[in-house]
C-alpha atoms as a PDB file:
ATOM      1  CA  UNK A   1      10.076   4.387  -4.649  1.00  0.00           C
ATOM      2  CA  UNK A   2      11.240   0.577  -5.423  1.00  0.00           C
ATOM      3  CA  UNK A   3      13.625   1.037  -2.372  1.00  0.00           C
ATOM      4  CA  UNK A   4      13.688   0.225   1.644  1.00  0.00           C
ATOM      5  CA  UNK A   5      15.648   2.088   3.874  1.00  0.00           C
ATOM      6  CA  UNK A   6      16.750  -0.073   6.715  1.00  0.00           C
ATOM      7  CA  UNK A   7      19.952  -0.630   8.351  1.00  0.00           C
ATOM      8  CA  UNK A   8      22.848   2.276   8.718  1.00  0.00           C
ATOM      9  CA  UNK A   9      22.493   5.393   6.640  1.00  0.00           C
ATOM     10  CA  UNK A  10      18.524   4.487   6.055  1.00  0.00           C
ATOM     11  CA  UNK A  11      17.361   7.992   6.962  1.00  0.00           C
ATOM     12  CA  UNK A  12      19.499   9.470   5.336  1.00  0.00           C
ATOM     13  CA  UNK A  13      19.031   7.696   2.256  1.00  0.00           C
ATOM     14  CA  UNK A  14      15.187   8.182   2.588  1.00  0.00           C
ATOM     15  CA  UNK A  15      15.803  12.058   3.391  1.00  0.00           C
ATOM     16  CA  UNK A  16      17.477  12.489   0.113  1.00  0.00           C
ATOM     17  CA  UNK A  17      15.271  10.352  -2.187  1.00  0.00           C
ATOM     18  CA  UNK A  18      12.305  12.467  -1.087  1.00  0.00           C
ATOM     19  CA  UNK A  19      14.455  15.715  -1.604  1.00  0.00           C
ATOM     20  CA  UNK A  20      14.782  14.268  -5.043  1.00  0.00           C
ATOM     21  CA  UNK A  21      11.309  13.616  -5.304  1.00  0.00           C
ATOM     22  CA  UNK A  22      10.208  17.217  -4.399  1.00  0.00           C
ATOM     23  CA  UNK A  23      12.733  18.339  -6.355  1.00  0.00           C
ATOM     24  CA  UNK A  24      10.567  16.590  -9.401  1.00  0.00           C
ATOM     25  CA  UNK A  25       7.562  18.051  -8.251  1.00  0.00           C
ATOM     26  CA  UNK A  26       5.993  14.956  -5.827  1.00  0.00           C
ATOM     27  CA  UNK A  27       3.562  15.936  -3.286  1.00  0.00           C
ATOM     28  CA  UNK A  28       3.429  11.938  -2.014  1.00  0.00           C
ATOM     29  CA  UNK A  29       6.017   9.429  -1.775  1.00  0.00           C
ATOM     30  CA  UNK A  30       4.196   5.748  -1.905  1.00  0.00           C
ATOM     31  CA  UNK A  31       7.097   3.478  -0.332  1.00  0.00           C
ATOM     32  CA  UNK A  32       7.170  -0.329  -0.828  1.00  0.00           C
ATOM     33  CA  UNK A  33       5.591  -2.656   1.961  1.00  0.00           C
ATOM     34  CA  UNK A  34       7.134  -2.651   5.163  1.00  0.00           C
ATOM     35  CA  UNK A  35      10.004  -0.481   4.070  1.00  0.00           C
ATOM     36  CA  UNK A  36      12.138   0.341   6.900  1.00  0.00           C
ATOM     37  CA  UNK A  37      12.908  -3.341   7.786  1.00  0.00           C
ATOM     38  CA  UNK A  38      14.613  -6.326   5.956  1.00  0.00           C
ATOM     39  CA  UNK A  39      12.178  -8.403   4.763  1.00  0.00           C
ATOM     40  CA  UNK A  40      11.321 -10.601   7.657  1.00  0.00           C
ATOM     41  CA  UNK A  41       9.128 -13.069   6.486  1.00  0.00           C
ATOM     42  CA  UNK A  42      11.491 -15.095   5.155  1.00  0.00           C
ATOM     43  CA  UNK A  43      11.507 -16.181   8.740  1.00  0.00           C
ATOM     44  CA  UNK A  44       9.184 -18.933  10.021  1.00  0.00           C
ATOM     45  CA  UNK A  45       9.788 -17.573  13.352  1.00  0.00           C
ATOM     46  CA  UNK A  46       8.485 -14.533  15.211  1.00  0.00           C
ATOM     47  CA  UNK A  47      11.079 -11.875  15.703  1.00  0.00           C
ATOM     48  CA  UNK A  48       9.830  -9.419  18.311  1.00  0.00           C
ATOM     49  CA  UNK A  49      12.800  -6.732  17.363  1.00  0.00           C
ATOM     50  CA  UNK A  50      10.741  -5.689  13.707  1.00  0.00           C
ATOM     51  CA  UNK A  51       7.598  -4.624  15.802  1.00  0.00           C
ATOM     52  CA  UNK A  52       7.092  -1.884  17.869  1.00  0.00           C
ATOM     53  CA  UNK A  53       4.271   0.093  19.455  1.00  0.00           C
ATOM     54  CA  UNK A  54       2.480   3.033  18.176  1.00  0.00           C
ATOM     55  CA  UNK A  55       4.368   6.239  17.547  1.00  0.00           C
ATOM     56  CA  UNK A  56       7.781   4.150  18.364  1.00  0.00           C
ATOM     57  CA  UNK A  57      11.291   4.413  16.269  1.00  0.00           C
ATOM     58  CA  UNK A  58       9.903   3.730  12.384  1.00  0.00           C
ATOM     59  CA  UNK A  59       6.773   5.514  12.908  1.00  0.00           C
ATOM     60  CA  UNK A  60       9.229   8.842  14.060  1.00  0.00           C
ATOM     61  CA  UNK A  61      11.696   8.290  11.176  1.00  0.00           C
ATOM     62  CA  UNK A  62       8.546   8.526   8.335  1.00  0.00           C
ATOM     63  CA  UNK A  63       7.067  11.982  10.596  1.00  0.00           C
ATOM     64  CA  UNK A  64      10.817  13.451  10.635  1.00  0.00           C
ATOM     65  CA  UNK A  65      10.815  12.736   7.109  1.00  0.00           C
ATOM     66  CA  UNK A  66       8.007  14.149   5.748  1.00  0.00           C
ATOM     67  CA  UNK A  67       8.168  17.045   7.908  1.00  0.00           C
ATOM     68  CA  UNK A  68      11.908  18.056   7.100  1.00  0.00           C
ATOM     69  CA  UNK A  69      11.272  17.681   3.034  1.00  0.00           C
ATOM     70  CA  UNK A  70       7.619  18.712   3.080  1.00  0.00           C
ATOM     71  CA  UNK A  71       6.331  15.747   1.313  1.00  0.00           C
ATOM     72  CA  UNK A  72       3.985  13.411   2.601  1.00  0.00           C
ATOM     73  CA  UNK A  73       4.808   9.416   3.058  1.00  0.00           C
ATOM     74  CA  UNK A  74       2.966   6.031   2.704  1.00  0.00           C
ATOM     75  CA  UNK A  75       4.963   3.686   4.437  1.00  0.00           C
ATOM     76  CA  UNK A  76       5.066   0.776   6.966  1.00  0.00           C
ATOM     77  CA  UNK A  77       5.434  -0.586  10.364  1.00  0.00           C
ATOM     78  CA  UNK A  78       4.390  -3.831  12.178  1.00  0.00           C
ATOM     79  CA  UNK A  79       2.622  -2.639  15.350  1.00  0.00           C
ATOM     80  CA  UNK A  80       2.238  -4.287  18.608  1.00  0.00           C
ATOM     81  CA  UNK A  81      -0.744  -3.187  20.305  1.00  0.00           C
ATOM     82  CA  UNK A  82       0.141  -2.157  24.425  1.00  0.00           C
ATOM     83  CA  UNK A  83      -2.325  -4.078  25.870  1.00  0.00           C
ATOM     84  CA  UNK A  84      -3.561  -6.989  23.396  1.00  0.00           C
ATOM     85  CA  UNK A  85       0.350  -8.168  22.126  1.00  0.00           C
ATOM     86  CA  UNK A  86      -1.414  -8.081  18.847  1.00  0.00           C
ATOM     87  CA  UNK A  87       0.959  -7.317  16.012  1.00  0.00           C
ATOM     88  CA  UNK A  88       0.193  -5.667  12.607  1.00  0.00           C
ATOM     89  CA  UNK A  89       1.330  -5.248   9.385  1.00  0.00           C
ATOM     90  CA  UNK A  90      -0.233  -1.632   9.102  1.00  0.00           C
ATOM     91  CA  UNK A  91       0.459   1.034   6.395  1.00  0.00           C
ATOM     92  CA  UNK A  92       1.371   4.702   7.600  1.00  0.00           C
ATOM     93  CA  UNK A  93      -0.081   7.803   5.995  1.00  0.00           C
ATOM     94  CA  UNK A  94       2.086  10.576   7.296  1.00  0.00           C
ATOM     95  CA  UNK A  95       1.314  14.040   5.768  1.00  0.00           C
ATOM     96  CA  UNK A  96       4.109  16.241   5.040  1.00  0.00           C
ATOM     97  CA  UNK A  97       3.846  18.213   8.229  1.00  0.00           C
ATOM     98  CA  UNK A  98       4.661  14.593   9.894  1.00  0.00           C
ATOM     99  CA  UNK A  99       1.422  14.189  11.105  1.00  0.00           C
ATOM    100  CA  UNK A 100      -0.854  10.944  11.133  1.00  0.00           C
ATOM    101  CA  UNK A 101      -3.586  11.231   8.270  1.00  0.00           C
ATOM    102  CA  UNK A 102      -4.503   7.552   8.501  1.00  0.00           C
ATOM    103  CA  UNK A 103      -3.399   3.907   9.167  1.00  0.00           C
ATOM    104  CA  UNK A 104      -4.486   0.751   7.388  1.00  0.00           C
ATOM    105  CA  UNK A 105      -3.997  -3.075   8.502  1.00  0.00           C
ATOM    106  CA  UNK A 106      -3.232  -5.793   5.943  1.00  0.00           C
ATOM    107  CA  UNK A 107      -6.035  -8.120   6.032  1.00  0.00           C
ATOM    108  CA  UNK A 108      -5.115 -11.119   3.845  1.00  0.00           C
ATOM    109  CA  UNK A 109      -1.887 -12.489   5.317  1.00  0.00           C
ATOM    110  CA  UNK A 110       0.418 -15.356   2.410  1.00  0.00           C
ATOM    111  CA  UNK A 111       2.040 -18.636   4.706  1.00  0.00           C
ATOM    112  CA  UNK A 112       4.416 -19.833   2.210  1.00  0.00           C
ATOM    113  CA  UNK A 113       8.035 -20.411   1.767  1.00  0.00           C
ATOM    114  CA  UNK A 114       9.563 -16.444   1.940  1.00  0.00           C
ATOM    115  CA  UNK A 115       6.111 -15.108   2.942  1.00  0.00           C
ATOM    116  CA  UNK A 116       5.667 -16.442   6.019  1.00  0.00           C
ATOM    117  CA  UNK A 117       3.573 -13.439   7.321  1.00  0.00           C
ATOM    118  CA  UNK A 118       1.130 -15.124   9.598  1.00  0.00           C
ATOM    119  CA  UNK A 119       3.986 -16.036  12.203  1.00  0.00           C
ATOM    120  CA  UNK A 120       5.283 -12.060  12.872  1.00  0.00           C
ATOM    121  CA  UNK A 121       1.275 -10.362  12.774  1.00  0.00           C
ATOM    122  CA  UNK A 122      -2.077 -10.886  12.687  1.00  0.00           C
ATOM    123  CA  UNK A 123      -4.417 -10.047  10.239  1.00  0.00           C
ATOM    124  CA  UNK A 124      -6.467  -6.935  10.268  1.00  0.00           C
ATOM    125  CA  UNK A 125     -10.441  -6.588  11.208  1.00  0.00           C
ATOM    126  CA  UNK A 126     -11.166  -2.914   9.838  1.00  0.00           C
ATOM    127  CA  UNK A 127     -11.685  -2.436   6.159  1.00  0.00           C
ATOM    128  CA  UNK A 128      -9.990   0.051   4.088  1.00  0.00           C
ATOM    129  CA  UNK A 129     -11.551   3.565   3.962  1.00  0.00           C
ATOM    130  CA  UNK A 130     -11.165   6.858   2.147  1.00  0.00           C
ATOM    131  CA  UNK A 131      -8.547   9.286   3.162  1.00  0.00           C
ATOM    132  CA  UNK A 132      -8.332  12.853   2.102  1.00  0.00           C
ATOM    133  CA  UNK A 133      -4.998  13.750   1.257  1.00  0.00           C
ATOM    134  CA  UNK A 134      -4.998  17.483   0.811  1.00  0.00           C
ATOM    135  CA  UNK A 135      -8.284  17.205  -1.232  1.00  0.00           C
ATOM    136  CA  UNK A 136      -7.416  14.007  -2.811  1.00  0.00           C
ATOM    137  CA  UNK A 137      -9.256  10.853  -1.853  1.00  0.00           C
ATOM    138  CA  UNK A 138      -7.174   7.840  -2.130  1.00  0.00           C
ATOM    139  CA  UNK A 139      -7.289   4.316  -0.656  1.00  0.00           C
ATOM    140  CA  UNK A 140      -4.760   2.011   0.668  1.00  0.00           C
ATOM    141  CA  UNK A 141      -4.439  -2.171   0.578  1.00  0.00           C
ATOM    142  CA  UNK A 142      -1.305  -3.817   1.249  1.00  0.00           C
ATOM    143  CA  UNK A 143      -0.193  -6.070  -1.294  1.00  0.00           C
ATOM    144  CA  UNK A 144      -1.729  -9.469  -1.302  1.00  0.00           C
ATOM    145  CA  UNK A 145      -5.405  -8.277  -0.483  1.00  0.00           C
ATOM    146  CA  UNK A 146      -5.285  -6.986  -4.060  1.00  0.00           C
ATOM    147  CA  UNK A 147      -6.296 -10.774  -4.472  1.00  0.00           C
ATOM    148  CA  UNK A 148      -9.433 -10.462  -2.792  1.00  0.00           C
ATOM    149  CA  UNK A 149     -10.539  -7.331  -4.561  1.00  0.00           C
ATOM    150  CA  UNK A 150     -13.587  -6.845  -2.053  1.00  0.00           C
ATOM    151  CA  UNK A 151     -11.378  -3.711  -0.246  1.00  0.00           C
ATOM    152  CA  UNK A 152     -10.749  -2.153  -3.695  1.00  0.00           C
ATOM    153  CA  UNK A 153     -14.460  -1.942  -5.053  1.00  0.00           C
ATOM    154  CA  UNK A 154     -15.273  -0.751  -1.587  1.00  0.00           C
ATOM    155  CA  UNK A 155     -12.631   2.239  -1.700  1.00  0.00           C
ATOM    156  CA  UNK A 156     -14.039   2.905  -5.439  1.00  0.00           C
ATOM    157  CA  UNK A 157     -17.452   2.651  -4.416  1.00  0.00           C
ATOM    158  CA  UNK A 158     -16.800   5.326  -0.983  1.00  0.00           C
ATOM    159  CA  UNK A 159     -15.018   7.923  -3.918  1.00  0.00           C
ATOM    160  CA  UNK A 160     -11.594   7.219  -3.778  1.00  0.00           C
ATOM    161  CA  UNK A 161      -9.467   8.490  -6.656  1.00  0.00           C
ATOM    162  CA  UNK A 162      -6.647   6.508  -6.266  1.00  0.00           C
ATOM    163  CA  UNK A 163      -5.446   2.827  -4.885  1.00  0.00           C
ATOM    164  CA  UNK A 164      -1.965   2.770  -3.031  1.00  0.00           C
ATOM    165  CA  UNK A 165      -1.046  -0.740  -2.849  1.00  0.00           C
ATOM    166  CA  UNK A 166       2.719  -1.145  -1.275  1.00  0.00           C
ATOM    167  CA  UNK A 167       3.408  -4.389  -2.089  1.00  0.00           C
ATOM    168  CA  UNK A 168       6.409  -7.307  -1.217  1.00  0.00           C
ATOM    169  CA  UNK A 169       6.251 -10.238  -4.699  1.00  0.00           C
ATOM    170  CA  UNK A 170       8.426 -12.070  -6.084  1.00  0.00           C
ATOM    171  CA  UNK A 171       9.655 -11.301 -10.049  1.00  0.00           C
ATOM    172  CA  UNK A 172       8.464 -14.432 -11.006  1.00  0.00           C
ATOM    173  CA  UNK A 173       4.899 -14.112 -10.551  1.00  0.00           C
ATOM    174  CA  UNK A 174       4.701 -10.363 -11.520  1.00  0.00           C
ATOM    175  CA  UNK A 175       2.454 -10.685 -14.698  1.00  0.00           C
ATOM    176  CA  UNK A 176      -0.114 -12.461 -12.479  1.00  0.00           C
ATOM    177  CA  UNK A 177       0.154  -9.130 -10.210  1.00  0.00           C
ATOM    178  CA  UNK A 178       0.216  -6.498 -12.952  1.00  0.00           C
ATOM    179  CA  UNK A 179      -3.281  -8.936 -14.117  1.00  0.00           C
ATOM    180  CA  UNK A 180      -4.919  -8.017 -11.285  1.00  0.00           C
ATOM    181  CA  UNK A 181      -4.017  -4.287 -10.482  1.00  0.00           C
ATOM    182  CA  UNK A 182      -5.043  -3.521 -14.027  1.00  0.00           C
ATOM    183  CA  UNK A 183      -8.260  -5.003 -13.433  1.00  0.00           C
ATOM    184  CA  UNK A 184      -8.734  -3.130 -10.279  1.00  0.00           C
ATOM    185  CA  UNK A 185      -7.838  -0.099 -11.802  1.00  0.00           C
ATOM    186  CA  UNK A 186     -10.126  -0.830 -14.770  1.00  0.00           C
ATOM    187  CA  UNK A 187     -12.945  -2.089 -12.680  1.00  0.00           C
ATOM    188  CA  UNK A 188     -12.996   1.066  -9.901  1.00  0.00           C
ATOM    189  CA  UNK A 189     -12.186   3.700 -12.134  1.00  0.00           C
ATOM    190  CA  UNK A 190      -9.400   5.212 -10.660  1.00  0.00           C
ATOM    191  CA  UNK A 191      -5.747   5.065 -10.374  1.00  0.00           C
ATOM    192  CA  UNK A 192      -3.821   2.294  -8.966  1.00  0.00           C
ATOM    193  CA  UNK A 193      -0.136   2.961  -7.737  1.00  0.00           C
ATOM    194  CA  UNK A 194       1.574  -0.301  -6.398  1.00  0.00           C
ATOM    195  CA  UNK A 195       5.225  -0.398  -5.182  1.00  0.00           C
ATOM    196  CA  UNK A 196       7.657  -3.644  -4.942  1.00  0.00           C
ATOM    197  CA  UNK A 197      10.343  -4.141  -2.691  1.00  0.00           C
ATOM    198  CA  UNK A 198      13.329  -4.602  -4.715  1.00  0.00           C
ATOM    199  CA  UNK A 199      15.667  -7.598  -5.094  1.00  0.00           C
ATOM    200  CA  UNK A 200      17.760  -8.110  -1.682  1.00  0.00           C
ATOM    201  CA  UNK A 201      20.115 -10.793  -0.207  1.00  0.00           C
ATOM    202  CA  UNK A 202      18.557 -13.527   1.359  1.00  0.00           C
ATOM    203  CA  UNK A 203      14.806 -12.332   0.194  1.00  0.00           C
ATOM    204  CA  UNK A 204      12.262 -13.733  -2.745  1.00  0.00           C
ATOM    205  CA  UNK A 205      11.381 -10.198  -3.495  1.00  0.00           C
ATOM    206  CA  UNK A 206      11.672  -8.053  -6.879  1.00  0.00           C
ATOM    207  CA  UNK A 207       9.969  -6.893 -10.070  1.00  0.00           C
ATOM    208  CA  UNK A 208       8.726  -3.746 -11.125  1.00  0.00           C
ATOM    209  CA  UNK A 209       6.952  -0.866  -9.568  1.00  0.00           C
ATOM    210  CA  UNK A 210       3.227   0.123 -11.234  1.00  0.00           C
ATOM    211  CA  UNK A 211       1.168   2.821 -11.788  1.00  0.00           C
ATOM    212  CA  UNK A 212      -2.471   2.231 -14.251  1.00  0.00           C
ATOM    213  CA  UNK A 213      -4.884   4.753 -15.022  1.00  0.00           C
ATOM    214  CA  UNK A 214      -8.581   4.842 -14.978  1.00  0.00           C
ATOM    215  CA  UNK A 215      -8.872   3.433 -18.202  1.00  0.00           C
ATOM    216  CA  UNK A 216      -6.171   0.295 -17.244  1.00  0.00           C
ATOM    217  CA  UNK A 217      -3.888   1.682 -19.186  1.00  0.00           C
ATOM    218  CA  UNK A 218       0.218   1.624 -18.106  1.00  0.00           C
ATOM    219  CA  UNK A 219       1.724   5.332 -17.036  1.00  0.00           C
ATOM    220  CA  UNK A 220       4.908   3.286 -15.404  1.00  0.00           C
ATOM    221  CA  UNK A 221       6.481   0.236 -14.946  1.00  0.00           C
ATOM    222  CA  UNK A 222       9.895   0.346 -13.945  1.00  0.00           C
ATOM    223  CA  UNK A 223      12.115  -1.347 -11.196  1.00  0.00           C
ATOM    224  CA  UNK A 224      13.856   2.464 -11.048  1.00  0.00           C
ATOM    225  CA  UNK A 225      14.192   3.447  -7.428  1.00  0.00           C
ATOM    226  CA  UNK A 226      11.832   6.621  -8.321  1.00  0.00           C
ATOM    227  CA  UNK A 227       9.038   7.356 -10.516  1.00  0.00           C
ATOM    228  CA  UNK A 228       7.263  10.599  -9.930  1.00  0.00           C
ATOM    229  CA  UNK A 229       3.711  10.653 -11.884  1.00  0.00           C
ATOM    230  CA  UNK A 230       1.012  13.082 -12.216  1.00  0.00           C
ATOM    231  CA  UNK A 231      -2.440  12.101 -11.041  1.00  0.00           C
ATOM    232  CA  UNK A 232      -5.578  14.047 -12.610  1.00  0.00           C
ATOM    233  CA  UNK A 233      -8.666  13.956 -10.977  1.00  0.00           C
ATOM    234  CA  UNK A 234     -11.081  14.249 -13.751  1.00  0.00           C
ATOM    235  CA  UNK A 235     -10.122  11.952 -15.779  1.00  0.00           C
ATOM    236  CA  UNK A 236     -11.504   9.671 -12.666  1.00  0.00           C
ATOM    237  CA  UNK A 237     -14.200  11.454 -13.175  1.00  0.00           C
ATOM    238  CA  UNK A 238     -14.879  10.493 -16.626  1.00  0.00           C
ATOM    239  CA  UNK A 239     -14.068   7.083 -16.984  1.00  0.00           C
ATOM    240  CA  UNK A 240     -16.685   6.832 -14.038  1.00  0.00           C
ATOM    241  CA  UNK A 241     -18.899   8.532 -16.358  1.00  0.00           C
ATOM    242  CA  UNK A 242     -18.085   5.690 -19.021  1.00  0.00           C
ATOM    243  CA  UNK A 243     -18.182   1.761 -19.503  1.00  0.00           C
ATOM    244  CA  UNK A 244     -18.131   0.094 -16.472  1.00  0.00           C
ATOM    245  CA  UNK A 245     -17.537   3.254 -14.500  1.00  0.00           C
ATOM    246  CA  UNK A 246     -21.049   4.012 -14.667  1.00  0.00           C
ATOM    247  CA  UNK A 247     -22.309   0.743 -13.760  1.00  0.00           C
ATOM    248  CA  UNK A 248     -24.311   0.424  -9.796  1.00  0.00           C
ATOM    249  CA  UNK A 249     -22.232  -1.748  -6.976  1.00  0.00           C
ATOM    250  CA  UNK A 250     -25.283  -2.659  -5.561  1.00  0.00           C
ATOM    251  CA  UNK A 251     -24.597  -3.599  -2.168  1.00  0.00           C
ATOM    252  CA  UNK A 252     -27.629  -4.053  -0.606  1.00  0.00           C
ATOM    253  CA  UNK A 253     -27.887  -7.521  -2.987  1.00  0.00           C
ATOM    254  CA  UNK A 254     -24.569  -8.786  -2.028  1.00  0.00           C
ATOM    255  CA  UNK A 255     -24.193  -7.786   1.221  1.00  0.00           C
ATOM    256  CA  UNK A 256     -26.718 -10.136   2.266  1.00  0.00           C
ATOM    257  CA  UNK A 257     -25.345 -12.894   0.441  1.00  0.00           C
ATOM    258  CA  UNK A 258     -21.967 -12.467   1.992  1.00  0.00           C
ATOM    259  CA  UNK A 259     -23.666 -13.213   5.596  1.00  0.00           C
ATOM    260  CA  UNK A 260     -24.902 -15.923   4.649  1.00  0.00           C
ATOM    261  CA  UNK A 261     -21.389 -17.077   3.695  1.00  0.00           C
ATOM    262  CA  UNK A 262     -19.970 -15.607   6.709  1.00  0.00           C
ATOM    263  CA  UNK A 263     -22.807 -17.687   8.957  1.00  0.00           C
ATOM    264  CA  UNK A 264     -22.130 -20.874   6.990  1.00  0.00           C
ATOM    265  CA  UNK A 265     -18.333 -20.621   7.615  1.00  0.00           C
END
């Protein structure tokens, strides 16, 4: 859904999209990053209003949700640990009985004018890992660490079937984006769904939503606030089966290489 849902009537306006949604046939609803706030990096300075703790007001909002329309949700929340203060940018997989399936942290954190991320949460230090969704593995990244494509060959490597990459970017540098998702998707076999924020006041946000197949091929691209597509296990299976699905990660060559970066850093 290339849509947020903050401010007055929010809920409702999320209640009805995902009524739509089911109504289409949707088992999941991927939401964009950080969806039930305005976009608050475009603020150099911390506001301690857009984070909360876990289980507080947003994190409700996406279990009433799912629960009431039977569809599960991946969306967003910053969360402020209780006893550290640490904040996070961390991605919400709430099944459609508005329970908890998993969580992810944003790792790789953009400092720039309208992304200034690093001054409302930290970055994460847990990488991304499989989660069954009702039998269906998928993964989850947030946006920018599409750019270090480490935490998408691992989630390809551990099985997953599909990438869900909520994302907030700018329409002018969206062919450099759909670049590298269709690489991802081309290079771990397996589906890739990434969701913009769209264009709002007083934010550098916009561009189209996209979803690439095994193969890198386009199934949609579309700045439409709702796209419902069909994802088909075996043909994961098969273009794992073909060129360069086939070919070894071989991590016990790199991953010895990558402490000796780590130690020389």
């Amino acid at each position: 859904m290339t849509e947020v849902f903050h401010g007055e009537g929010g809920e409702d306006r999320l209640l009805a999209r995902l009524q739509t949604a089911k109504e289409r046939g949707a088992a999941l609803a991927v939401l964009p990053e950080l969806p039930l706030d305005p976009w608050i990096a475009v603020y150099r300075q911390p506001r301690d209003r857009d984070a909360e703790e876990p289980g507080g007001r947003r994190h409700a909002t996406l279990a009433r949700c799912a629960s009431e329309t039977e569809v599960a949700i991946l969306g967003g929340v910053v969360v402020r640990d209780p006893q550290s203060g640490r904040r996070s940018n961390s991605a919400l997989l709430v099944g459609s009985d508005g329970g908890l399936i998993g969580e992810y942290q944003k790792l790789h954190l953009p400092e720039e004018e309208g992304y200034w991320e690093t001054a409302h949460y930290q970055p994460g230090s847990r990488p991304p890992q499989v989660i069954d969704l009702d039998g269906f593995p998928v993964g989850i990244q947030i946006c920018s660490d599409v750019h270090r494509p480490l935490g998408a060959q691992l989630l390809a490597a551990s099985g997953a079937h599909v990438l869900l990459v909520p994302r907030a970017t700018p329409r002018e540098s969206y062919d450099r984006w759909r670049l590298v998702l269709r690489a991802i998707a081309v290079t771990g076999s397996f589906y890739v769904v990434s969701v913009n924020r769209p264009e709002e006041p007083g934010a550098p946000n916009g561009g189209p939503t996209l979803v690439v197949g095994p193969d890198g091929g386009v199934i949609a691209e579309t700045t439409h606030s709702l796209v419902v597509v069909t994802l088909r296990s075996e043909l994961v299976e098969a273009a794992r089966q073909s060129y360069p699905g086939y070919l070894p990660y071989r991590p016990e060559v790199f991953s010895e290489s990558w402490k000796a970066v780590k130690e020389g850093s």
